[in-house]
Protein backbone atom coordinates (compact mmCIF):
# COMPACT_ATOMS: atom_id res chain seq x y z
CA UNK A 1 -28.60 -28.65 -43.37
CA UNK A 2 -26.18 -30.86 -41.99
CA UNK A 3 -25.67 -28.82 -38.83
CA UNK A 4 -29.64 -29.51 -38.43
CA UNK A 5 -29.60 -33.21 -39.06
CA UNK A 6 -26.79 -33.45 -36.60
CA UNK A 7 -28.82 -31.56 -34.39
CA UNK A 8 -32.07 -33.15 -34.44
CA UNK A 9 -30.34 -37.21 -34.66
CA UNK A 10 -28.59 -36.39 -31.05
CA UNK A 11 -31.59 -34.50 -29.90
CA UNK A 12 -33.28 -38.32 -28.97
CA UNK A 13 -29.94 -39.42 -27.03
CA UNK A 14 -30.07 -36.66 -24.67
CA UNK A 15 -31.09 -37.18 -20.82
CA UNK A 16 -31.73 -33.60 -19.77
CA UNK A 17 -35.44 -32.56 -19.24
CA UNK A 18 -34.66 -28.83 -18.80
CA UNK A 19 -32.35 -27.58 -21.45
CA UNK A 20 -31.19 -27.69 -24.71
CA UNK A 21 -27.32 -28.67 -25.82
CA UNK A 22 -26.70 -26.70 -28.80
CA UNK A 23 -29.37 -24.22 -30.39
CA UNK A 24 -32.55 -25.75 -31.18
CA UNK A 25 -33.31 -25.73 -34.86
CA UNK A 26 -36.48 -24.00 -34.22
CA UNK A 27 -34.64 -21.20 -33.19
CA UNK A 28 -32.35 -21.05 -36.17
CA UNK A 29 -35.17 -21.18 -38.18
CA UNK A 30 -37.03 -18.44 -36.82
CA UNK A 31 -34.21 -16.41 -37.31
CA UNK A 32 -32.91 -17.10 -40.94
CA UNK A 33 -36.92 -17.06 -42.06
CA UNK A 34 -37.09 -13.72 -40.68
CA UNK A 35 -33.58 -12.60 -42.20
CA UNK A 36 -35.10 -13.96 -45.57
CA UNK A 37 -38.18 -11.70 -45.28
CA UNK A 38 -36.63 -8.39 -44.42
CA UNK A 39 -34.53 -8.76 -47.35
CA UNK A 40 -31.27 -9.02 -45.86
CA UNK A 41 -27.98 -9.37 -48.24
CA UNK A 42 -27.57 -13.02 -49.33
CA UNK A 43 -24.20 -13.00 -47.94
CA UNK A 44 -24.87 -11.94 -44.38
CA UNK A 45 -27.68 -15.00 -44.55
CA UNK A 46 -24.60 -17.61 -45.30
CA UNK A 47 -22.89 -16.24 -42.76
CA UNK A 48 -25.59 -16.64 -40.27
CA UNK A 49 -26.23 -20.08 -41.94
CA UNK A 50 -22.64 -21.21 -41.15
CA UNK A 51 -23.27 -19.47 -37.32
CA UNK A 52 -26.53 -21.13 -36.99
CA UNK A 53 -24.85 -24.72 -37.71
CA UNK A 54 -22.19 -24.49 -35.57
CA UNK A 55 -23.98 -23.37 -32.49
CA UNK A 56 -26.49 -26.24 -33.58
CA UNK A 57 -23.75 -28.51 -33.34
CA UNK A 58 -22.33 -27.02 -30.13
CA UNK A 59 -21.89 -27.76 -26.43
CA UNK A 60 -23.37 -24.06 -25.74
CA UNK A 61 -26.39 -24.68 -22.87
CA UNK A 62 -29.60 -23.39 -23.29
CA UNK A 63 -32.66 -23.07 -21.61
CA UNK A 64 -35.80 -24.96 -22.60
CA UNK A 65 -38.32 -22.44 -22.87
CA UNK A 66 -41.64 -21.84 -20.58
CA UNK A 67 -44.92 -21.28 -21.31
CA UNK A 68 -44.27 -17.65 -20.98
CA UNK A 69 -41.80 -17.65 -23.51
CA UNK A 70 -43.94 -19.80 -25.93
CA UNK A 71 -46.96 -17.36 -25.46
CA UNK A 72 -44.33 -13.97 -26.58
CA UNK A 73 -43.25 -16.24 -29.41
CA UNK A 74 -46.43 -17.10 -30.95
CA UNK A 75 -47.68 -13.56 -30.51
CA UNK A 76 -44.47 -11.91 -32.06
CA UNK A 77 -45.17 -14.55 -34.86
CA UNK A 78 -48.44 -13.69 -35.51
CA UNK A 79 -47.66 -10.08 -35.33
CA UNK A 80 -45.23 -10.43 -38.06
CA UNK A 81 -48.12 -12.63 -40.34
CA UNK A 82 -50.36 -9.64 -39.69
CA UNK A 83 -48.83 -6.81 -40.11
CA UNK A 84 -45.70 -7.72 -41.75
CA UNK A 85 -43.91 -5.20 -43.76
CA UNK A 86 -46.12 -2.51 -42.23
CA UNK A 87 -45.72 0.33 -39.41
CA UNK A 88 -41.65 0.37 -39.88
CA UNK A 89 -41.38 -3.41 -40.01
CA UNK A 90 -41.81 -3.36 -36.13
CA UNK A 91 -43.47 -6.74 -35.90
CA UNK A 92 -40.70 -8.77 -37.41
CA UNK A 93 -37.80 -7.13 -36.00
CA UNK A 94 -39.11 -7.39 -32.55
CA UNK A 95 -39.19 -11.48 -33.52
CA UNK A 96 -35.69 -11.48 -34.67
CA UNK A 97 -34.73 -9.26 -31.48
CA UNK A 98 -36.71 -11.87 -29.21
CA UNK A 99 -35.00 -15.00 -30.73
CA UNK A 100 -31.20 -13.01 -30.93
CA UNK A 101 -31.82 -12.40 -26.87
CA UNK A 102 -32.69 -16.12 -26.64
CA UNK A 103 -29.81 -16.91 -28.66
CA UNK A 104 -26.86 -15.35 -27.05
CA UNK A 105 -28.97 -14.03 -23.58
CA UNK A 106 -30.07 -17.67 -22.72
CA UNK A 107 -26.25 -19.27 -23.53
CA UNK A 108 -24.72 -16.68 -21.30
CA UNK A 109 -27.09 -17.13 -18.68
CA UNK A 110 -26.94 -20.57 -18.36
CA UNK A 111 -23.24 -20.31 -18.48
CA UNK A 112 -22.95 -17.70 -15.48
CA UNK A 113 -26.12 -18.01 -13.70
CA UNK A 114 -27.31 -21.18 -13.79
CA UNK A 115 -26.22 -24.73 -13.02
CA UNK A 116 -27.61 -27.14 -15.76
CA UNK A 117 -29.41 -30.17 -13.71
């Protein structure tokens, strides 16, 4: 929780229009709400917790997401409200797999690929 606060206090100080310093909390969200609902060990969720925070708090770069990305979000959202715990699970796993590739895919790109404006 402090991670977040931290987070989301600097978020108003910051000049750039086209990415993210340190994860957004939206993102960490997403991902420890979906952790919650497949039922994973509360250990491995304090773990990820303490993870979450620290990137959070970090100087990692990330990129602000497009309407593209928005629209596969909101879908893969839905698609977990719908069907949930149904068909394997698919729905919410593909979520946590879409925010995990922005997570650690968008940092590294940024990093290697891309010079932040």
């Amino acid at each position: 929780m402090f991670f977040g606060i931290v987070r989301l206090a600097s978020f108003n100080t910051m000049k750039e229009k086209n990415i993210y310093i340190g994860l957004p909390a939206s993102a960490s969200a997403i991902i420890l709400l979906v952790l919650s609902y497949l039922r994973v060990d509360f250990i491995l969720i304090l773990l990820i917790v303490v993870i979450m925070g620290a990137l959070m708090a970090s100087d990692f770069i990330f990129p602000k997401t497009d309407k593209k990305m928005n629209v596969v979000a909101v879908v893969l959202i839905f698609l977990t409200i719908l069907f949930g715990r149904e068909y394997y699970r698919f729905a919410p796993i593909l979520l946590l797999i879409a925010v995990f590739l922005y997570t650690f895919g968008g940092a590294i790109y940024m990093k290697f690929y891309k010079i932040p404006a």
